[in-house]
Protein backbone atom coordinates (compact mmCIF):
# COMPACT_ATOMS: atom_id res chain seq x y z
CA UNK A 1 9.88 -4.55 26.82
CA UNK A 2 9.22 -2.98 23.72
CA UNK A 3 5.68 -2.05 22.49
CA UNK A 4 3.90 -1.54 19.13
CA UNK A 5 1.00 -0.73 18.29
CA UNK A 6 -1.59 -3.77 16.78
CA UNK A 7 -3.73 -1.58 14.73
CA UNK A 8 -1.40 1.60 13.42
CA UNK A 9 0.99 1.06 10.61
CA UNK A 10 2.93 3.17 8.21
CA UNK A 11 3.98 3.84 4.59
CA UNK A 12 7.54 4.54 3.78
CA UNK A 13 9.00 6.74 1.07
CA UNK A 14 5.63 7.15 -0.94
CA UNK A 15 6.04 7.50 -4.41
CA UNK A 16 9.31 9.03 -6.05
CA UNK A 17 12.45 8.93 -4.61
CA UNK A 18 16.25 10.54 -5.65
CA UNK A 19 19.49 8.56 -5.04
CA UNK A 20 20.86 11.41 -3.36
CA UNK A 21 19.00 15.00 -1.91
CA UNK A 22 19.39 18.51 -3.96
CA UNK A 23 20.54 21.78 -1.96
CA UNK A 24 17.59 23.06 -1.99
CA UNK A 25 14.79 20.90 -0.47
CA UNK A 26 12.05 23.00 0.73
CA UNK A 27 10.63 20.80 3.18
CA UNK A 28 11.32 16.96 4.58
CA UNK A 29 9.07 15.17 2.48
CA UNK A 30 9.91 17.02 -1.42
CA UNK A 31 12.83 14.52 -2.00
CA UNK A 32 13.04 11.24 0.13
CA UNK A 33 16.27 9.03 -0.75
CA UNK A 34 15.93 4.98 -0.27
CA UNK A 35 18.66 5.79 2.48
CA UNK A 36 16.34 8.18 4.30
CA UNK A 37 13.34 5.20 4.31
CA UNK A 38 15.46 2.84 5.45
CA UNK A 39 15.83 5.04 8.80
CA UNK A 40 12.19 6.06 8.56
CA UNK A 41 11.69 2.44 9.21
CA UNK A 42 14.14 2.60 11.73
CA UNK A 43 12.46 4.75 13.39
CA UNK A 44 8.71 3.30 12.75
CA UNK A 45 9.57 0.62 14.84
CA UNK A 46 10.74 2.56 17.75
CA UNK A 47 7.80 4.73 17.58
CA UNK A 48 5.34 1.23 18.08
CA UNK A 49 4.52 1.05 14.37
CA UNK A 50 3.03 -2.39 13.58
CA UNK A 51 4.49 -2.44 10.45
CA UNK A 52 5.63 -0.76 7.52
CA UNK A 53 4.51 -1.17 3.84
CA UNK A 54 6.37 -0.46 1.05
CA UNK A 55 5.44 0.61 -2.33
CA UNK A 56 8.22 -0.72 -5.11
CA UNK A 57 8.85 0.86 -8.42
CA UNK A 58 10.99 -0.52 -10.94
CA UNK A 59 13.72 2.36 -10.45
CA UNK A 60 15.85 3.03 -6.63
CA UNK A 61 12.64 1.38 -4.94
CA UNK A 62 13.07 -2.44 -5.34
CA UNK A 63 10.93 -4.21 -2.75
CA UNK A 64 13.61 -7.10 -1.99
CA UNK A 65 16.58 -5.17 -1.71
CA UNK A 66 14.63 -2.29 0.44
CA UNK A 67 12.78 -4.49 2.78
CA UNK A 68 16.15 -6.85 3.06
CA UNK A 69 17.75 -4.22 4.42
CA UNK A 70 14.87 -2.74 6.80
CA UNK A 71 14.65 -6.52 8.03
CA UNK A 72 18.37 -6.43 8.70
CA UNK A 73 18.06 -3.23 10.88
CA UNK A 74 14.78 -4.19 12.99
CA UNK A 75 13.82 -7.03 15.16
CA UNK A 76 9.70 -7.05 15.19
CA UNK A 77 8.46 -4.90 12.55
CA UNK A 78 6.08 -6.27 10.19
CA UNK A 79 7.56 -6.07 6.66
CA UNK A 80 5.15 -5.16 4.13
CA UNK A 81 4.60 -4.91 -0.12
CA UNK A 82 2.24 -2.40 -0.85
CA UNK A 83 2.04 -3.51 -3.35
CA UNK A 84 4.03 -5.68 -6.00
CA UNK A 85 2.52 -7.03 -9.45
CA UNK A 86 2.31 -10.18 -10.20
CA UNK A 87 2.75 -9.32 -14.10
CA UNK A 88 6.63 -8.31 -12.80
CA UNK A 89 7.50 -11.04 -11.50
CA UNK A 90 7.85 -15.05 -12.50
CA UNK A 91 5.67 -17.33 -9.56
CA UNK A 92 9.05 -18.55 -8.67
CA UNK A 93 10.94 -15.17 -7.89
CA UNK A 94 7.81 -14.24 -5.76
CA UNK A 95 7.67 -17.71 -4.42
CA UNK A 96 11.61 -17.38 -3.15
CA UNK A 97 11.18 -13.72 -2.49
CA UNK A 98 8.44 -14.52 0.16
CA UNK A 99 10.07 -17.69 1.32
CA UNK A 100 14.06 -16.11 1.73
CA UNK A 101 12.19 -12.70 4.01
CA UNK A 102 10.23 -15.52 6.08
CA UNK A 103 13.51 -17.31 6.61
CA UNK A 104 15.61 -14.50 7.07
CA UNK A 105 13.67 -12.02 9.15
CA UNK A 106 11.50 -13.90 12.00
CA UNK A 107 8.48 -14.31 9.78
CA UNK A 108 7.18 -10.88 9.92
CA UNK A 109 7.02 -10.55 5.54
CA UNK A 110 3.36 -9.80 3.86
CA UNK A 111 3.03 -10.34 0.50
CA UNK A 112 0.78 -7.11 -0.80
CA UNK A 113 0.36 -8.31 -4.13
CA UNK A 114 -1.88 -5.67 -6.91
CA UNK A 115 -3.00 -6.37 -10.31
CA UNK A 116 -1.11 -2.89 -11.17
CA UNK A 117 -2.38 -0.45 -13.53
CA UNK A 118 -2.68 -0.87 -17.53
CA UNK A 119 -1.19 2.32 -18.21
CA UNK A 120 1.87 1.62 -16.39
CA UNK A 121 2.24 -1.92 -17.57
CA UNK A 122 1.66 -1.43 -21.14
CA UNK A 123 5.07 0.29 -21.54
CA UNK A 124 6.47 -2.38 -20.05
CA UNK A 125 5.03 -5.18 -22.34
CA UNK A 126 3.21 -6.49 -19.56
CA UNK A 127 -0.29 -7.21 -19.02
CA UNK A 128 -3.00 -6.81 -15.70
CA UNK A 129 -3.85 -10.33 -14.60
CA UNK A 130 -7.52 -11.22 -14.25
CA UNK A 131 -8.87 -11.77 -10.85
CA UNK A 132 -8.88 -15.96 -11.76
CA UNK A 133 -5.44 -14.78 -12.65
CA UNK A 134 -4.44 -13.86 -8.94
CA UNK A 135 -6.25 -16.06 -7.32
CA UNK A 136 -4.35 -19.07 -9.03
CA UNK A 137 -1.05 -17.25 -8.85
CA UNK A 138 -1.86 -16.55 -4.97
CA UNK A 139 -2.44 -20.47 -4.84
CA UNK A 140 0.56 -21.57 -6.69
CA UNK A 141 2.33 -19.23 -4.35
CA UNK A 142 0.87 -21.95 -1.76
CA UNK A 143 2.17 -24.67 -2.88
CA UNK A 144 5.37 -24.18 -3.87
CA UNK A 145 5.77 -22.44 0.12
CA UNK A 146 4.91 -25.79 0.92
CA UNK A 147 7.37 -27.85 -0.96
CA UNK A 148 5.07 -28.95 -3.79
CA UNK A 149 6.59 -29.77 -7.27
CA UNK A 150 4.29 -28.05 -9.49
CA UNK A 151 2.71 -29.13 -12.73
CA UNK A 152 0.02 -26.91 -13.48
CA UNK A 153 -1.59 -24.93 -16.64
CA UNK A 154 -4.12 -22.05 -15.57
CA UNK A 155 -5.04 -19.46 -15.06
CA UNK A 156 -1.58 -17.94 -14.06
CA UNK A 157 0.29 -19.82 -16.42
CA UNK A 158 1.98 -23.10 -17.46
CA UNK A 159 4.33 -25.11 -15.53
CA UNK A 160 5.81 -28.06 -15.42
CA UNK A 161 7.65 -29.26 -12.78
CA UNK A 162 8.66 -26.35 -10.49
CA UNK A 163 9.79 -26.30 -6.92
CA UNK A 164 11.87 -24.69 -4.45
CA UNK A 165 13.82 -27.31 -3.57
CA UNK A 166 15.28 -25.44 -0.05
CA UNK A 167 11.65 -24.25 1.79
CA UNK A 168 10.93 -22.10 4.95
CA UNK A 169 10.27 -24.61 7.40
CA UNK A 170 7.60 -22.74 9.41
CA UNK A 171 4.75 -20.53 8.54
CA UNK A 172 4.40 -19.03 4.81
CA UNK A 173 4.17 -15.22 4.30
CA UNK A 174 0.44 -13.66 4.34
CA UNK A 175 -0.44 -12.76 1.04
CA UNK A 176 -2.63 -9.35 0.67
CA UNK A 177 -4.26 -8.23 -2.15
CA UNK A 178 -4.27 -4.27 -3.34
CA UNK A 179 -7.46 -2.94 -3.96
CA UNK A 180 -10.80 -1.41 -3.96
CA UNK A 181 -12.55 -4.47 -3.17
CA UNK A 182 -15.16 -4.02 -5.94
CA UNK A 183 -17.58 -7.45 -6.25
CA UNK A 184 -14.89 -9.19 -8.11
CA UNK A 185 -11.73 -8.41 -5.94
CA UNK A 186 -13.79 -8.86 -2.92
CA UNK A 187 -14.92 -12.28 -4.35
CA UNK A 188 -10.77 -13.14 -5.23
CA UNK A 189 -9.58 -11.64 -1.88
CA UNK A 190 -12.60 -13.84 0.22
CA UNK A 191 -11.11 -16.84 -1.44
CA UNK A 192 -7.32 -16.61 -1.50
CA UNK A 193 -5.64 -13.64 0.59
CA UNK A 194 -5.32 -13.16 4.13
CA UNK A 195 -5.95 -9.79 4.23
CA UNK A 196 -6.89 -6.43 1.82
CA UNK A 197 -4.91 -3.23 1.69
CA UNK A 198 -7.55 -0.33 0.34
CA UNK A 199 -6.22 2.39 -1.16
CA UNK A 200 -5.37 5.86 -0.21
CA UNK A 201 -8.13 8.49 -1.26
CA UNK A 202 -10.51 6.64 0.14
CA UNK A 203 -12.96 7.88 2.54
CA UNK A 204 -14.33 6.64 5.88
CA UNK A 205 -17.64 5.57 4.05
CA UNK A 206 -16.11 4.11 1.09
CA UNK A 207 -13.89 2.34 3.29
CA UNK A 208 -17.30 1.23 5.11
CA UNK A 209 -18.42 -0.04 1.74
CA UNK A 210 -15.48 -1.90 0.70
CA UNK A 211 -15.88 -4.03 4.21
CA UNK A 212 -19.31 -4.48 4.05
CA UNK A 213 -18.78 -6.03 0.55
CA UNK A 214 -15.77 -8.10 1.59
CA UNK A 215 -17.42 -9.52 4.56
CA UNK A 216 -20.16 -10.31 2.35
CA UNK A 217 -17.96 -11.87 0.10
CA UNK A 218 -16.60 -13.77 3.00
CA UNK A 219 -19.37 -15.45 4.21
CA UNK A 220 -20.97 -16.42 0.96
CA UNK A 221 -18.00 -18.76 0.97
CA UNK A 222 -18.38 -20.10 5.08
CA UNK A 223 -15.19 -18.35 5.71
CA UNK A 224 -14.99 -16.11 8.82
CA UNK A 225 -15.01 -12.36 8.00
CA UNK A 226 -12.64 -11.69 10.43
CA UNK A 227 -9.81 -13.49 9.34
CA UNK A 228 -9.74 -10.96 6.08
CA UNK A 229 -7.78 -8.38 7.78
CA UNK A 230 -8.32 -4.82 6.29
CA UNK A 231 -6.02 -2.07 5.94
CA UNK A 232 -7.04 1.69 5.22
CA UNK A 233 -4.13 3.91 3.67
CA UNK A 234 -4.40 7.44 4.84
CA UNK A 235 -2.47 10.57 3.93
CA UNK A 236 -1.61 11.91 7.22
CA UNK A 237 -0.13 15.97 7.38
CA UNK A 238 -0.03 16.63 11.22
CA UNK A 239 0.90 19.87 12.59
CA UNK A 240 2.97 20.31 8.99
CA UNK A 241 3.17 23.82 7.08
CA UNK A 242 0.77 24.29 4.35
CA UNK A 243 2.87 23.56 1.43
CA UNK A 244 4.18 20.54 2.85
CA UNK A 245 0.62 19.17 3.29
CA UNK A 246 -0.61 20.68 0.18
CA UNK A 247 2.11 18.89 -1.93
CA UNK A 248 1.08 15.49 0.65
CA UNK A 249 -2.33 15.63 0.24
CA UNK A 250 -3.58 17.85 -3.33
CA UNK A 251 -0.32 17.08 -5.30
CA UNK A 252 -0.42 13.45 -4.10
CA UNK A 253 -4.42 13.51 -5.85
CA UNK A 254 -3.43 14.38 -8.99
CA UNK A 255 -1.16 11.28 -9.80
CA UNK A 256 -4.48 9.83 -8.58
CA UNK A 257 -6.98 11.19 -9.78
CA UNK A 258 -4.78 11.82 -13.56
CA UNK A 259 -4.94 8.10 -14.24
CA UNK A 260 -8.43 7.14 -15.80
CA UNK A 261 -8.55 3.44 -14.51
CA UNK A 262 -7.36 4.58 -10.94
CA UNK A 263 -8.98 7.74 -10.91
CA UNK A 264 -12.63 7.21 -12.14
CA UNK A 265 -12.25 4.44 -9.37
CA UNK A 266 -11.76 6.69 -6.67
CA UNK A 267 -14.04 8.82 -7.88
CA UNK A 268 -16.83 6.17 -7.96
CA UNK A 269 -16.01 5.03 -4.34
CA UNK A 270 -16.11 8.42 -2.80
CA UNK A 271 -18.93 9.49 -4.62
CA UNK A 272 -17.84 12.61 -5.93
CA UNK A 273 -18.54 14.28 -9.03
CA UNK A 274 -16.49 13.86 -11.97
CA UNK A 275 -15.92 17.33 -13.54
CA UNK A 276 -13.18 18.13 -11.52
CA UNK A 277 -11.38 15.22 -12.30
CA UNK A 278 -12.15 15.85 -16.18
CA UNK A 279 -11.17 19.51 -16.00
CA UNK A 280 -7.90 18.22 -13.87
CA UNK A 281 -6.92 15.94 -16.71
CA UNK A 282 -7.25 18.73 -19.05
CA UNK A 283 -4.62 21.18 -17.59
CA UNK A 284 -1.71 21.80 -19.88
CA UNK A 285 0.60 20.14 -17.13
CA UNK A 286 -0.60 16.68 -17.54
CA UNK A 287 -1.54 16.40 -21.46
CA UNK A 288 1.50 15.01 -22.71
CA UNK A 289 -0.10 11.50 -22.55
CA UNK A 290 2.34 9.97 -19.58
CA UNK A 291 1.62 9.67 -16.35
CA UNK A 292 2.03 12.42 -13.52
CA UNK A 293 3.26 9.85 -10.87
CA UNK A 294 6.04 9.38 -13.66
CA UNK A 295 6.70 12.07 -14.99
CA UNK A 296 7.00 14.85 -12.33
CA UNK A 297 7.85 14.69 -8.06
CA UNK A 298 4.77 16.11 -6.00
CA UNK A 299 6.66 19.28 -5.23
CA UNK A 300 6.19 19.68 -9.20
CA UNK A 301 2.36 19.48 -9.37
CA UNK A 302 1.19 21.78 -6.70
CA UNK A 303 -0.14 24.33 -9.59
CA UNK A 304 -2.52 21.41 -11.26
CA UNK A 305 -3.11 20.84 -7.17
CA UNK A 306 -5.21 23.56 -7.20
CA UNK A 307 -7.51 22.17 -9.33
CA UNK A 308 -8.29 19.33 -6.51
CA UNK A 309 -11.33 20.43 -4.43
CA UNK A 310 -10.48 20.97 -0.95
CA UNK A 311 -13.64 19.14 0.35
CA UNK A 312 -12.13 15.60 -1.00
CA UNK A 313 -8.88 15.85 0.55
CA UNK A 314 -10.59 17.22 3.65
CA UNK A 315 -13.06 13.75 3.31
CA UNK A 316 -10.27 11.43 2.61
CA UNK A 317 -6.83 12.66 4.21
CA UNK A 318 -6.18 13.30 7.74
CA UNK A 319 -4.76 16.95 8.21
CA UNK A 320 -4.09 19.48 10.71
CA UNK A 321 -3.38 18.84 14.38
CA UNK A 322 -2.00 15.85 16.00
CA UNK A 323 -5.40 15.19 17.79
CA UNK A 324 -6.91 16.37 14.08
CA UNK A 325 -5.13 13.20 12.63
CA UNK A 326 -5.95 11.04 15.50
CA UNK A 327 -9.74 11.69 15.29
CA UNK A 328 -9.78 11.33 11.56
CA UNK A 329 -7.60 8.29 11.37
CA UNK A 330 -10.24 6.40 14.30
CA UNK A 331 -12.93 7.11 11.93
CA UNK A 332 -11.48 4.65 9.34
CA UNK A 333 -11.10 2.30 12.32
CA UNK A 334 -14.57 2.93 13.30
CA UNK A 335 -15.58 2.68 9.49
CA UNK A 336 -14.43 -1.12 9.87
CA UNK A 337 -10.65 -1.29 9.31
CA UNK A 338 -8.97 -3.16 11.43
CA UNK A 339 -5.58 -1.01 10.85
CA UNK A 340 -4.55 2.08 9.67
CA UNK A 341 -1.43 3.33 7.51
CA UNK A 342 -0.04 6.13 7.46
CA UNK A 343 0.52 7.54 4.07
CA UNK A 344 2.82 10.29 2.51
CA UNK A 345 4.36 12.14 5.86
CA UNK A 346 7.02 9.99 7.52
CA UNK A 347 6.85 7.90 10.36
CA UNK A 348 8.68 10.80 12.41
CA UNK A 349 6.75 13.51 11.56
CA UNK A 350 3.60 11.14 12.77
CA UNK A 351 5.02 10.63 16.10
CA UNK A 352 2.88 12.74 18.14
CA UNK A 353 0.16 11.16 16.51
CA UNK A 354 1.79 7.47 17.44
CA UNK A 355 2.07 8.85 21.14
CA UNK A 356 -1.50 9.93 21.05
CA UNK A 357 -2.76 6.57 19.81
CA UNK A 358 -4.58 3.72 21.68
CA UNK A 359 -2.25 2.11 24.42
CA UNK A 360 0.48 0.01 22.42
CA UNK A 361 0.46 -3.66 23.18
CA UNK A 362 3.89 -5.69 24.46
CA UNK A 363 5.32 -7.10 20.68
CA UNK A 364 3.61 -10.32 20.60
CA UNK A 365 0.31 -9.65 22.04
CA UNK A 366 -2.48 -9.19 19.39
């Protein structure tokens, strides 16, 4: 009978990708392919992985055609966005989207939805959503799932008249919402998601803080705070060579920390102080206006790394040993997520630390 673990999860192919691998990778995570995540997932399952999340960009990481083809390849792993914006996609796309993986793949598809970043979406003529936004969109979502011919004019939009026509017939897809669960997103999330991923950088106490104020949120509405299901993202490095985990951990901060919406967000939550960040954005690297997470790999920005202190990424990252990662990744738990992902490294290279987790459950036992 095969296992899996109920509370341990992982990311696959974080940020950039290449269609096909240069001679001269340094180490295994410099240049991922889509190829090499869709054995990553593979393998996540046969390691006990709950599930995997995937983050799509609008180049070689499309979430349908990615997580099609991990469904077609696995039999019980969860299937995850982490995340998709609303603002790129029409309520019916993400309507059949959700509806065609629940039909397809055994109902194992969650809907990570984000309201995406402004400096990413401007180029694309597209706009962040408000949280009333979401929460209509996330409701319309609903309804259509359930065979509903729509007429509506909100929040999300004007309709008149939509429908599926064909409709799963069995349970809809959880829908997740991205973020840092500020008053507002913890107030949207208590009212329309089934669960909240938080996001990487985050440390155990501002991962306390986030479920403290969507439990809060929660049960100023009379719903149960435990059926908000909370993920904590973690960049995990175990037993990996310094530059590797440097270029994991520091580089993977800087596409962070570089974006003022994101990054004065993360710097908030964790409490830290701000210079760094300012004297970050100031390096001659990243002044050209675009973003890092666009315009350069990790392997790229290891020199504006160093610029990272090494106390944050030591507060919010897991490093080091196997049992190193373990410890660190059961203080989120103990901070009040109830599951972890893995974030950066690749489901193989977090094996040991899979092995060394709590006793995996039969697949079907929660």
């Amino acid at each position: 009978m095969r296992t899996q673990h109920p509370d341990l999860s992982a990311y696959v192919v974080a940020g950039r990708v290449a269609s096909r691998l240069p001679d001269d990778v340094p180490n295994e995570t410099a240049v991922r392919t889509p190829r090499q995540g869709l054995a990553d997932a593979v393998e996540a399952e046969q390691l006990g992985f709950r599930r995997i999340f995937f983050s799509e960009r609008w180049n070689l990481k499309e979430a349908g055609v990615f997580l099609g083809a991990v469904g077609a390849r696995t039999e019980h792993l969860g299937l995850a966005t982490g995340l998709v914006s609303p603002a790129r996609r029409h309520l019916l796309h993400m309507a059949a989207f959700g509806a065609t993986m629940q039909a397809m793949f055994g109902e194992r598809f969650v809907l990570g939805l984000g309201r995406g970043d402004h400096g990413y979406l401007k180029h694309e003529g597209l706009r962040t959503a408000g949280y009333d936004g979401i929460v209509d969109y996330v409701q319309l979502l609903h309804r259509l799932w359930a065979g509903e011919v729509v007429t509506h004019d909100g929040p999300a939009g004007r309709y008149e008249s939509i429908k599926l026509g064909d409709v799963h017939q069995g349970a809809p897809p959880e829908v997740w919402s991205g973020s840092f669960a500020l008053p507002r997103a913890a107030a949207a999330a208590a009212t329309a998601f089934d669960g909240v991923i938080l996001p990487p950088l985050f440390t155990p106490d501002a991962v306390a803080a986030a479920v403290a104020r969507l439990r809060e949120a929660c049960e100023r509405i009379d719903r149960d705070p435990a059926s908000l299901r909370v993920v904590a993202c973690v960049i995990t490095a175990p037993d990996l060579a310094q530059d590797e985990a440097r270029a994991l951990a520091h580089a993977r901060a800087v596409t962070y920390l570089q974006a003022k919406e994101y990054g004065d967000a993360t710097v908030r939550a964790n409490g830290w102080d701000p210079e760094p960040v300012q004297r970050l954005r100031a390096h001659q690297q990243l002044t050209s206006g675009e973003m890092a997470d666009t315009a350069f790999h990790r392997i790229e920005l290891l020199e504006p790394a160093r610029l990272v202190p090494d106390s944050w990424i030591e507060e919010s990252c897991a490093l080091g040993s196997t049992a190193d990662v373990v410890a660190r990744l059961q203080d989120y738990r103990a901070a009040g997520a109830d599951e972890v992902a893995t974030y950066g490294s690749t489901p193989g290279q977090n094996a040991a630390v899979a092995a060394a987790w709590r006793t995996p459950v039969p697949v079907g036992a929660r």
